[in-house]
Protein backbone atom coordinates (compact mmCIF):
# COMPACT_ATOMS: atom_id res chain seq x y z
CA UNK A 1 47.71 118.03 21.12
CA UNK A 2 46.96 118.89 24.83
CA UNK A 3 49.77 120.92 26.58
CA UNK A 4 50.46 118.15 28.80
CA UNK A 5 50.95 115.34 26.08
CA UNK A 6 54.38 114.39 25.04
CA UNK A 7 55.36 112.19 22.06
CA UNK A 8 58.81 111.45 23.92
CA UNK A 9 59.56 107.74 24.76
CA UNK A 10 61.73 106.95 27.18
CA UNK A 11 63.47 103.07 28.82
CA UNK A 12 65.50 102.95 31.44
CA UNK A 13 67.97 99.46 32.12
CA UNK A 14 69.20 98.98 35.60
CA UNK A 15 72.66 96.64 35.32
CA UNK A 16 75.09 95.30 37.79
CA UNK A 17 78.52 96.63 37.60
CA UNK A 18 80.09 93.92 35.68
CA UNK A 19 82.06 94.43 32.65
CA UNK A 20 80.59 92.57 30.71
CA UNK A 21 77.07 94.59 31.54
CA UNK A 22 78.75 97.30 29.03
CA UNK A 23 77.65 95.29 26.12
CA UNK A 24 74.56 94.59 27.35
CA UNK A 25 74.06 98.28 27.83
CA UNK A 26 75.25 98.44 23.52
CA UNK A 27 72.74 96.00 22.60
CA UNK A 28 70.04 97.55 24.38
CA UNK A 29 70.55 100.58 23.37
CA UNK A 30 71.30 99.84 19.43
CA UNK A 31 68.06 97.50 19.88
CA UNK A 32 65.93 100.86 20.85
CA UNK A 33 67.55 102.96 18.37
CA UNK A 34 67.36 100.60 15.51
CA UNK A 35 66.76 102.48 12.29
CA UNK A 36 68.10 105.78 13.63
CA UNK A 37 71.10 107.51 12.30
CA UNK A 38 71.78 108.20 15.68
CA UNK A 39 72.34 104.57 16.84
CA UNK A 40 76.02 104.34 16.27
CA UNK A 41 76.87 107.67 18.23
CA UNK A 42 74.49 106.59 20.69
CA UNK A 43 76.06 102.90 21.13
CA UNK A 44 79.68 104.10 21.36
CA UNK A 45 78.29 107.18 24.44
CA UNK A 46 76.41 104.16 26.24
CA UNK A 47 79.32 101.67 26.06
CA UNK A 48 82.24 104.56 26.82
CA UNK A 49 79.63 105.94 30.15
CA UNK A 50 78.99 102.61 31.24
CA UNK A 51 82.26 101.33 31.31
CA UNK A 52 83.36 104.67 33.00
CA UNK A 53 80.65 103.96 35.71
CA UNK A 54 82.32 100.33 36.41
CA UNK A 55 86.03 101.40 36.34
CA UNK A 56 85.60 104.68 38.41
CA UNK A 57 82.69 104.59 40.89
CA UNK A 58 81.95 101.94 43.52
CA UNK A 59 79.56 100.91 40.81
CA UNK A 60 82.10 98.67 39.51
CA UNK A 61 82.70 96.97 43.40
CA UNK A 62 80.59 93.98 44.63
CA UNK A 63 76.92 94.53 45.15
CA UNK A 64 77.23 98.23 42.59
CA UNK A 65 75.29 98.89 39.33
CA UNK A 66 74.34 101.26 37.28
CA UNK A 67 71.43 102.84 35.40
CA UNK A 68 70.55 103.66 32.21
CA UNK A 69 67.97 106.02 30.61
CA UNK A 70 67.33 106.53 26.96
CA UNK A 71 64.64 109.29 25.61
CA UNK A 72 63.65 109.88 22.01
CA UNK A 73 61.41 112.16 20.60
CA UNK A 74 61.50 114.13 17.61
CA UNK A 75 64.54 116.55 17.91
CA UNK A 76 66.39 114.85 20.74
CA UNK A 77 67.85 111.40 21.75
CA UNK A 78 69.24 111.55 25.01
CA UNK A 79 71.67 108.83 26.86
CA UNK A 80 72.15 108.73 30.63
CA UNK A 81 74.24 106.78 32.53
CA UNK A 82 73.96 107.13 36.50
CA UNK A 83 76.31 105.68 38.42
CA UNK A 84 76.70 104.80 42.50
CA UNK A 85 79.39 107.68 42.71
CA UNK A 86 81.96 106.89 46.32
CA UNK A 87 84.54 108.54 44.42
CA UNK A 88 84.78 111.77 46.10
CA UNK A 89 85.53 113.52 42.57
CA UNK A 90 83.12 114.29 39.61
CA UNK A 91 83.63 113.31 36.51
CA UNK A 92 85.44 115.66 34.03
CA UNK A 93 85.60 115.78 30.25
CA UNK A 94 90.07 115.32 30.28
CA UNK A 95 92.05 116.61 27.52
CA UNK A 96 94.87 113.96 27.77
CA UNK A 97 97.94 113.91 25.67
CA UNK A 98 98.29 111.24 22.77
CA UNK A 99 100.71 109.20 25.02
CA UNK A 100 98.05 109.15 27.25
CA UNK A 101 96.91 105.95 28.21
CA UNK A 102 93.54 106.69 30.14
CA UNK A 103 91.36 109.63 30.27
CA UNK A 104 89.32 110.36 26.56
CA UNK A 105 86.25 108.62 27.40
CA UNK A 106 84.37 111.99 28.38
CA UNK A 107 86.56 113.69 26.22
CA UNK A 108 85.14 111.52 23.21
CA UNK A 109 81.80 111.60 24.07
CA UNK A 110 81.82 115.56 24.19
CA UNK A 111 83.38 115.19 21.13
CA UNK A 112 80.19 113.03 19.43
CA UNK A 113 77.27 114.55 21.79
CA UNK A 114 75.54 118.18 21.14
CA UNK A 115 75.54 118.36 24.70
CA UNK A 116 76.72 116.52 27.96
CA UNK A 117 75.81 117.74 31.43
CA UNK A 118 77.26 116.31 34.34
CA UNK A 119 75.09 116.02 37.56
CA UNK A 120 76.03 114.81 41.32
CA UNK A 121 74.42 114.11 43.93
CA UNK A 122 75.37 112.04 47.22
CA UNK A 123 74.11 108.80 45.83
CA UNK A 124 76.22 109.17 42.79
CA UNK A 125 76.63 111.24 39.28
CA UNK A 126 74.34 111.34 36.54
CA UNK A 127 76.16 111.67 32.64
CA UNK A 128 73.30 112.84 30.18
CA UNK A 129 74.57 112.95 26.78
CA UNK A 130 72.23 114.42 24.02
CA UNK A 131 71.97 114.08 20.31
CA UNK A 132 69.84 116.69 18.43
CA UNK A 133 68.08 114.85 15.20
CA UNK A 134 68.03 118.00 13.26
CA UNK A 135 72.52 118.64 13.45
CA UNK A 136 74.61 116.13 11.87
CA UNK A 137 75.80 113.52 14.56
CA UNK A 138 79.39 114.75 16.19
CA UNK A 139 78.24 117.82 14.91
CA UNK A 140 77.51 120.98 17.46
CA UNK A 141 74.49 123.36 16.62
CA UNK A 142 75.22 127.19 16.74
């Protein structure tokens, strides 16, 4: 294979920042990753970061959306979710209380995910979630 050849796929879904986008963003996703005993992790990260995008960033206001960008190849499948950000803050994994009413979404999805890294920027934050095919899902690698 020539050094510059990749066997990686990768989709991306633009949406608008209405709710009921997030299951759109499921299906699409669970489409792609048919087959995979990934696809259920990867569902619940893609529903949980796009719903986060439409409740917390001027995503969710009038004219907002979000994007979405799936990769696969053979040892990774990774989920992001970029949002329009106008929210001053950047998102944080929480570690809320049971009582807690809001705040385990990033929690959760550190929880399932090998690895999430959180990037901003001025036109809003980028949530890349990764699942490694060779660890058990929910699982972290050494």
């Amino acid at each position: 294979m020539h050094e510059y050849t990749s066997t990686a796929r990768v989709w991306g879904l633009t949406c608008p920042g209405f709710p009921e986008e997030v299951s759109r963003a499921r299906r699409w996703t669970r489409d792609i990753l048919r087959g995979s005993p990934l696809a259920e992790d990867a569902e619940l990260i893609v529903s949980e970061l796009s719903a986060n995008a439409i409740l917390h960033t001027a995503s969710g206001q009038q004219s907002g959306s979000f994007h979405l960008a799936l990769a696969v190849s053979s040892q990774v499948v990774a989920l992001s979710v970029t949002d329009d950000g106008g929210t001053g803050t950047a998102p944080t994994a929480e570690h809320a209380d049971q009582n807690a009413t809001h705040g385990r979404g990033l929690g959760m999805v550190s929880a399932i995910a090998h690895r999430v890294v959180i990037h901003d920027s001025q036109a809003g934050h980028t949530i890349t979630a990764e699942l490694f095919t060779s660890a058990r899902p929910g699982g972290h690698p050494c």
